[in-house]
N, C-alpha and C. Protein backbone atom coordinates (compact mmCIF):
# COMPACT_ATOMS: atom_id res chain seq x y z
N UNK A 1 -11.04 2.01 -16.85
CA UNK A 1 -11.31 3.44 -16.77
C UNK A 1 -12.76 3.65 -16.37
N UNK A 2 -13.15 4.73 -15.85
CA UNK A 2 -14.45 4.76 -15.20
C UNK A 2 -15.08 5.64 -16.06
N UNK A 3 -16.18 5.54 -16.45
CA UNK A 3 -16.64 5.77 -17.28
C UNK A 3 -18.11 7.60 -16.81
N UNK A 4 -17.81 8.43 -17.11
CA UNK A 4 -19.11 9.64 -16.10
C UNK A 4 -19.74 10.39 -17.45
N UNK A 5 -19.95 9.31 -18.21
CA UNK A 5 -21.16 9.42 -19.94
C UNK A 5 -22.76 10.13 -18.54
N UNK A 6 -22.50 9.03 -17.55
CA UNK A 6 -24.13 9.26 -16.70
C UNK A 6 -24.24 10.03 -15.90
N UNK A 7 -25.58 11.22 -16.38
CA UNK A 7 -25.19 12.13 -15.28
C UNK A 7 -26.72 12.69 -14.91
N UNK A 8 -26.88 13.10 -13.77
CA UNK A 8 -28.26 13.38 -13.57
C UNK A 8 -28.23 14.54 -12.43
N UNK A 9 -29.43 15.19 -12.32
CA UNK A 9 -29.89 16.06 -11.54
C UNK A 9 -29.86 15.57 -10.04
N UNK A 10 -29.65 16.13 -9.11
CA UNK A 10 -29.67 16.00 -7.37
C UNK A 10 -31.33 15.43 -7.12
N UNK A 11 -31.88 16.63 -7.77
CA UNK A 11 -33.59 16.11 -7.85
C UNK A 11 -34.13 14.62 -8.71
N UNK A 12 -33.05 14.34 -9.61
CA UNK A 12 -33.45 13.15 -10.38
C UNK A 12 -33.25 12.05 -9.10
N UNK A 13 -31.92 12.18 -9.14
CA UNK A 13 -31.66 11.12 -7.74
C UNK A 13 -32.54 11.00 -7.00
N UNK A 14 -32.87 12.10 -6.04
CA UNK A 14 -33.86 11.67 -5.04
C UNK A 14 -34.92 10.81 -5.06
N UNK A 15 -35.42 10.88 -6.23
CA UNK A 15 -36.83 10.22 -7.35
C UNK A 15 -36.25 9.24 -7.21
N UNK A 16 -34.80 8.77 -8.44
CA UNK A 16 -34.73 7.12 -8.59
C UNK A 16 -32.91 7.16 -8.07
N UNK A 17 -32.83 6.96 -6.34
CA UNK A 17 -31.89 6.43 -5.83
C UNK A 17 -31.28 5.01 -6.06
N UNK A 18 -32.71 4.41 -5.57
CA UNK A 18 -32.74 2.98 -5.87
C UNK A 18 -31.92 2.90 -7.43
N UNK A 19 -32.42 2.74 -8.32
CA UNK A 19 -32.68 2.58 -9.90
C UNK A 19 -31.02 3.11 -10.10
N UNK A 20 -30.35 4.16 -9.38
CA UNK A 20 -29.03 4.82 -9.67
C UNK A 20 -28.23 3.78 -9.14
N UNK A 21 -28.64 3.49 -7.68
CA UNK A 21 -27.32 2.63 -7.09
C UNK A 21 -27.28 1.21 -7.56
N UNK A 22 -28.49 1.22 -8.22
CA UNK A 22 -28.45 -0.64 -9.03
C UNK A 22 -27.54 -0.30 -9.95
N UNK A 23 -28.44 0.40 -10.43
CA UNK A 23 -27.03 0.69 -12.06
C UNK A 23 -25.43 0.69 -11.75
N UNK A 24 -25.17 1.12 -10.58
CA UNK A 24 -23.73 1.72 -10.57
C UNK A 24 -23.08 0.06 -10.21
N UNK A 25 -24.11 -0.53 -9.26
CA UNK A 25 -23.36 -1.43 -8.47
C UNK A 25 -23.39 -2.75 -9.74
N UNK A 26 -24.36 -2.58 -10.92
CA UNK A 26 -24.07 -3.46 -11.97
C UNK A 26 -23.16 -3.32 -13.12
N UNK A 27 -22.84 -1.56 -13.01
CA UNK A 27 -21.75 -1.33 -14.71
C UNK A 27 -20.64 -1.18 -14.07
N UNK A 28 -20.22 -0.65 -12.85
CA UNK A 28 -19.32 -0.08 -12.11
C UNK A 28 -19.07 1.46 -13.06
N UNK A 29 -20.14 1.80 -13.71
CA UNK A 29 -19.61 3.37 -14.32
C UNK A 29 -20.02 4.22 -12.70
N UNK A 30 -19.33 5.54 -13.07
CA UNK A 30 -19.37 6.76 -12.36
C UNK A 30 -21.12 7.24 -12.34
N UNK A 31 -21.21 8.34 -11.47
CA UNK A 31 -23.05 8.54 -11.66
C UNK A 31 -22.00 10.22 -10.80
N UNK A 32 -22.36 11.01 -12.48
CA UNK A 32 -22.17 12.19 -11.58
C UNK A 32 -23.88 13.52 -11.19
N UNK A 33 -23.47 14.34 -10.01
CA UNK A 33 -24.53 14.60 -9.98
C UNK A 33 -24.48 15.63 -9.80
N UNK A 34 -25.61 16.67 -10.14
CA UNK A 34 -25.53 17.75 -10.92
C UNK A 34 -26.43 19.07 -9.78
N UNK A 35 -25.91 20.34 -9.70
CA UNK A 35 -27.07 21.15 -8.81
C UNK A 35 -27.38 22.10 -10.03
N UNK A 36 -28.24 22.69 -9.99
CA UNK A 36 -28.54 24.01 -11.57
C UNK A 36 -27.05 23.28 -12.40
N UNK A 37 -27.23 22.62 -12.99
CA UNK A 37 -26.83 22.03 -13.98
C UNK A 37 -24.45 21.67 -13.81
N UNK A 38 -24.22 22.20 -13.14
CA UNK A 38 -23.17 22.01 -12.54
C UNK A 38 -22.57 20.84 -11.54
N UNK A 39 -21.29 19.89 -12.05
CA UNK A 39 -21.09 18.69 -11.30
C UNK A 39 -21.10 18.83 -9.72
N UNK A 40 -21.98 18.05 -8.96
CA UNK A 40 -21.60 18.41 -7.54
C UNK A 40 -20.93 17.36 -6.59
N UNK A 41 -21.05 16.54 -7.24
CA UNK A 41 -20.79 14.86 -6.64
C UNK A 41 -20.14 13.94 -7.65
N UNK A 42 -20.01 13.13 -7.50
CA UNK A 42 -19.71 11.76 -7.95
C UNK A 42 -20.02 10.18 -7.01
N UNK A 43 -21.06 9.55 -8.09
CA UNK A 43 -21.26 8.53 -6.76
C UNK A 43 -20.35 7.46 -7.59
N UNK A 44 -19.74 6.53 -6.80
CA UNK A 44 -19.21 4.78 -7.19
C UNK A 44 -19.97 3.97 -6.42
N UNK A 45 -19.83 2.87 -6.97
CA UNK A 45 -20.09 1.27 -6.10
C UNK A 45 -19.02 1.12 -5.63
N UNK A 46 -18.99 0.77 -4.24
CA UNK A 46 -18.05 0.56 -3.27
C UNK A 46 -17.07 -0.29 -3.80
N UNK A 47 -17.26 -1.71 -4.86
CA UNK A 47 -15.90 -1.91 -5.50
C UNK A 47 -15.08 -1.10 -6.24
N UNK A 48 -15.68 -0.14 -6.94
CA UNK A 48 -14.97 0.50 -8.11
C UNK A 48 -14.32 1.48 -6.86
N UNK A 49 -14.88 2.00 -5.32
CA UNK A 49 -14.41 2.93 -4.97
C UNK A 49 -13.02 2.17 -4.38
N UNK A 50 -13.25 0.53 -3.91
CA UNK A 50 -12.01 0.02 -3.21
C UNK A 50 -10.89 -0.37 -4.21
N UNK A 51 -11.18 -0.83 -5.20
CA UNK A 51 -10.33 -0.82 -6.34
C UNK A 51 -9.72 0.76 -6.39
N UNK A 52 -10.31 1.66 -6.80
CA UNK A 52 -9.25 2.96 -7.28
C UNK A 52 -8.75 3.01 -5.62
N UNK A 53 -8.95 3.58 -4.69
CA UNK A 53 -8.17 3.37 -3.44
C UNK A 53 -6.91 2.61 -3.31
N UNK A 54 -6.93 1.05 -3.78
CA UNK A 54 -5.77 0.46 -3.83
C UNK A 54 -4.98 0.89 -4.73
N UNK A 55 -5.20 0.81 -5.69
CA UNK A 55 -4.36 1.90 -7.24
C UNK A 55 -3.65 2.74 -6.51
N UNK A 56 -4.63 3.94 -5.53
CA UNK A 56 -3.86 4.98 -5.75
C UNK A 56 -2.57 4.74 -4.44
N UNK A 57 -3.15 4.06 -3.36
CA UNK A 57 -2.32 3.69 -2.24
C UNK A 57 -0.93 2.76 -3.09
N UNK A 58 -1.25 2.04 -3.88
CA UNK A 58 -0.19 1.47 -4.21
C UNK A 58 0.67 2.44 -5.50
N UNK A 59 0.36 3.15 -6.25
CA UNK A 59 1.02 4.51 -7.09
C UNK A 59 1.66 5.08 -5.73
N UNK A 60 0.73 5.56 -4.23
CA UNK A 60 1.64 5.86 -3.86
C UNK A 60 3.01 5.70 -2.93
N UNK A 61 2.73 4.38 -2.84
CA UNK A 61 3.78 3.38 -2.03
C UNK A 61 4.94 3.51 -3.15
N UNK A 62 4.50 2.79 -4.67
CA UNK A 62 5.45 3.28 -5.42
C UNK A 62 6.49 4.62 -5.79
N UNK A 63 6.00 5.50 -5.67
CA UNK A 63 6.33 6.86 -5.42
C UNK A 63 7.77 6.91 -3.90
N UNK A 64 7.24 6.56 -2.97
CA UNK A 64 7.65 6.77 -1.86
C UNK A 64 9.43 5.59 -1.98
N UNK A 65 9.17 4.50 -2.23
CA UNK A 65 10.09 3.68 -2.52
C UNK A 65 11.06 3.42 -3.84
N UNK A 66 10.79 4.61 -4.43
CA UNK A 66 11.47 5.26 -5.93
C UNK A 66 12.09 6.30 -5.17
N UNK A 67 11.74 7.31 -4.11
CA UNK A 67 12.34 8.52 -3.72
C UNK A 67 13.35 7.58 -2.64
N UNK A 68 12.95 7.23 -1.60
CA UNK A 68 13.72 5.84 -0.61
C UNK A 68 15.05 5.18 -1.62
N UNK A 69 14.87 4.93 -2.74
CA UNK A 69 15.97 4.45 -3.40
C UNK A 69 16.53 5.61 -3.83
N UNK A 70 16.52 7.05 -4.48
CA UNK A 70 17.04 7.40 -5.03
C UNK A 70 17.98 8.39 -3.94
N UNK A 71 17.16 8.47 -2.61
CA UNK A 71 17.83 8.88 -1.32
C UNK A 71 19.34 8.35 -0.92
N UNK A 72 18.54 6.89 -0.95
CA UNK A 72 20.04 5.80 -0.75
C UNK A 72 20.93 5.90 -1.98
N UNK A 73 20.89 6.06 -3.26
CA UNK A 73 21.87 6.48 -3.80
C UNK A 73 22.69 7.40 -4.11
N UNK A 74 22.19 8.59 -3.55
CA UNK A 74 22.08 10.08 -3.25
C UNK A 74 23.07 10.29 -1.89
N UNK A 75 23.60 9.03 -0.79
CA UNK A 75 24.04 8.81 0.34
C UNK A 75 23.32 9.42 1.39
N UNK A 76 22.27 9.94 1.15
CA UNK A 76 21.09 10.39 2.29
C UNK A 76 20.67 9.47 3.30
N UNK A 77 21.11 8.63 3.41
CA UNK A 77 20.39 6.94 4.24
C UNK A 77 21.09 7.13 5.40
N UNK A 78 20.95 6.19 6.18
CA UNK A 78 21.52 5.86 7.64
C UNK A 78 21.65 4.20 7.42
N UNK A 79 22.59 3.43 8.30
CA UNK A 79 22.78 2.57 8.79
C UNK A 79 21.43 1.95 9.37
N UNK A 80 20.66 0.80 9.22
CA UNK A 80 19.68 0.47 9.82
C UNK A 80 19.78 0.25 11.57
N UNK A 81 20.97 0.27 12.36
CA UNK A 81 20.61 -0.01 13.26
C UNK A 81 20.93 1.28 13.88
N UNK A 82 21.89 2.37 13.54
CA UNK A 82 21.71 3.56 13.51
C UNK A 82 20.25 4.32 13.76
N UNK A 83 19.70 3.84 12.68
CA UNK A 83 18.32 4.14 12.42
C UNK A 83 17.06 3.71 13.92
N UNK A 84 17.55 2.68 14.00
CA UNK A 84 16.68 2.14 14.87
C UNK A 84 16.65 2.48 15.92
N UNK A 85 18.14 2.49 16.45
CA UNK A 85 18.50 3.24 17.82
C UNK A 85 17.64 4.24 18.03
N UNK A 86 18.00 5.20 17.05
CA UNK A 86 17.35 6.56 17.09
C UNK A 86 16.02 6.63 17.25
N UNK A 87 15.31 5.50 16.75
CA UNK A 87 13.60 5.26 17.08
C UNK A 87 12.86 4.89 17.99
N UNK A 88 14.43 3.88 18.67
CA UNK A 88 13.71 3.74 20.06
C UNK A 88 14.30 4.65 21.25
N UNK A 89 14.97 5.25 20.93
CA UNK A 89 15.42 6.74 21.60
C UNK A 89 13.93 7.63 21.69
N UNK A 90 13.61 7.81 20.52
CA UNK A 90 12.43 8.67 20.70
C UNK A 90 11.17 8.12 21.33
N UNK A 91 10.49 6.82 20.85
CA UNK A 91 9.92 6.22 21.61
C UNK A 91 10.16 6.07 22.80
N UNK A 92 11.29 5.70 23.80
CA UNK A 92 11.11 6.03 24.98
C UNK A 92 11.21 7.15 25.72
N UNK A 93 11.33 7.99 25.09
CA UNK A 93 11.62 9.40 25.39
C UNK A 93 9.58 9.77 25.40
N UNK A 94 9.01 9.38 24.55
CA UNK A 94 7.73 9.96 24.57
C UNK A 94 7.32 8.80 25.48
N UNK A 95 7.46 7.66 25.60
CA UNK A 95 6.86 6.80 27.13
C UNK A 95 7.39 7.13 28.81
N UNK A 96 8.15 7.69 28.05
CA UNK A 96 8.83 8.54 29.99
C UNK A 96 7.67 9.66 30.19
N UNK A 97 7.85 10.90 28.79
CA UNK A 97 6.64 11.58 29.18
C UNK A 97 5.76 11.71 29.35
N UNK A 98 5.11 10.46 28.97
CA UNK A 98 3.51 9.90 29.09
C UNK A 98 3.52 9.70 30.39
N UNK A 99 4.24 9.21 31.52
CA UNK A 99 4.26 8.85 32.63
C UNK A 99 4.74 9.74 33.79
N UNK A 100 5.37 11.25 33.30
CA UNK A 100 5.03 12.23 34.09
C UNK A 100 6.41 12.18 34.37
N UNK A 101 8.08 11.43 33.27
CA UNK A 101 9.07 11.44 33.89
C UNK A 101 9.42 10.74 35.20
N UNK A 102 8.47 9.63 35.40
CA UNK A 102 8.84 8.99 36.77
C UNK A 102 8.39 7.49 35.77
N UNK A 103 9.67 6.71 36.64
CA UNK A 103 10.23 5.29 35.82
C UNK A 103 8.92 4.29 37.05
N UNK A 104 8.86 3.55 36.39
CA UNK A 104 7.62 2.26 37.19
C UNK A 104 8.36 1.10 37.28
């Protein structure tokens, strides 16, 4: 869990950038940052930011392949080659028009 206990002024930052991005890139806590006293930002260290990224890409792959199954049991699906047909139907349908409707 990420931790935003640390929080500082826009003007503090400017002063100690350095001193902020060491810290972050050594605790991996949050560094939120503040204008007249209100959150305006949030900084991470680029691991903690690629870590939650994968989380959330993979929550939402999960998501997508829970609805994909519950489709197919639902009889909402197609035949895979059904499917495919139909994809390269459209694909060449948009490479004809790329080419102005004249075959090469």
């Amino acid at each position: 869990m990420i931790s935003t206990r640390h929080t500082q002024s826009l003007s503090d930052f400017r002063q100690k950038a350095a001193e902020t991005l060491d810290r972050l890139n050594q605790t991996g806590e949050a560094e939120i940052l503040t204008v007249n006293g209100e959150a305006r930002a949030v900084l991470l260290a680029p691991a903690v930011y690629d870590e939650m990224a994968r989380e959330a890409q993979l929550s939402h792959d999960t998501m997508v392949m829970r609805l994909a199954i519950q489709q197919i049991k639902n009889g909402q699906g197609r035949e895979m080659n059904e499917a495919l047909d139909k994809l390269r139907e459209e694909l060449m349908a948009k490479k004809k028009s790329r080419r102005g409707g004249a075959d090469k």
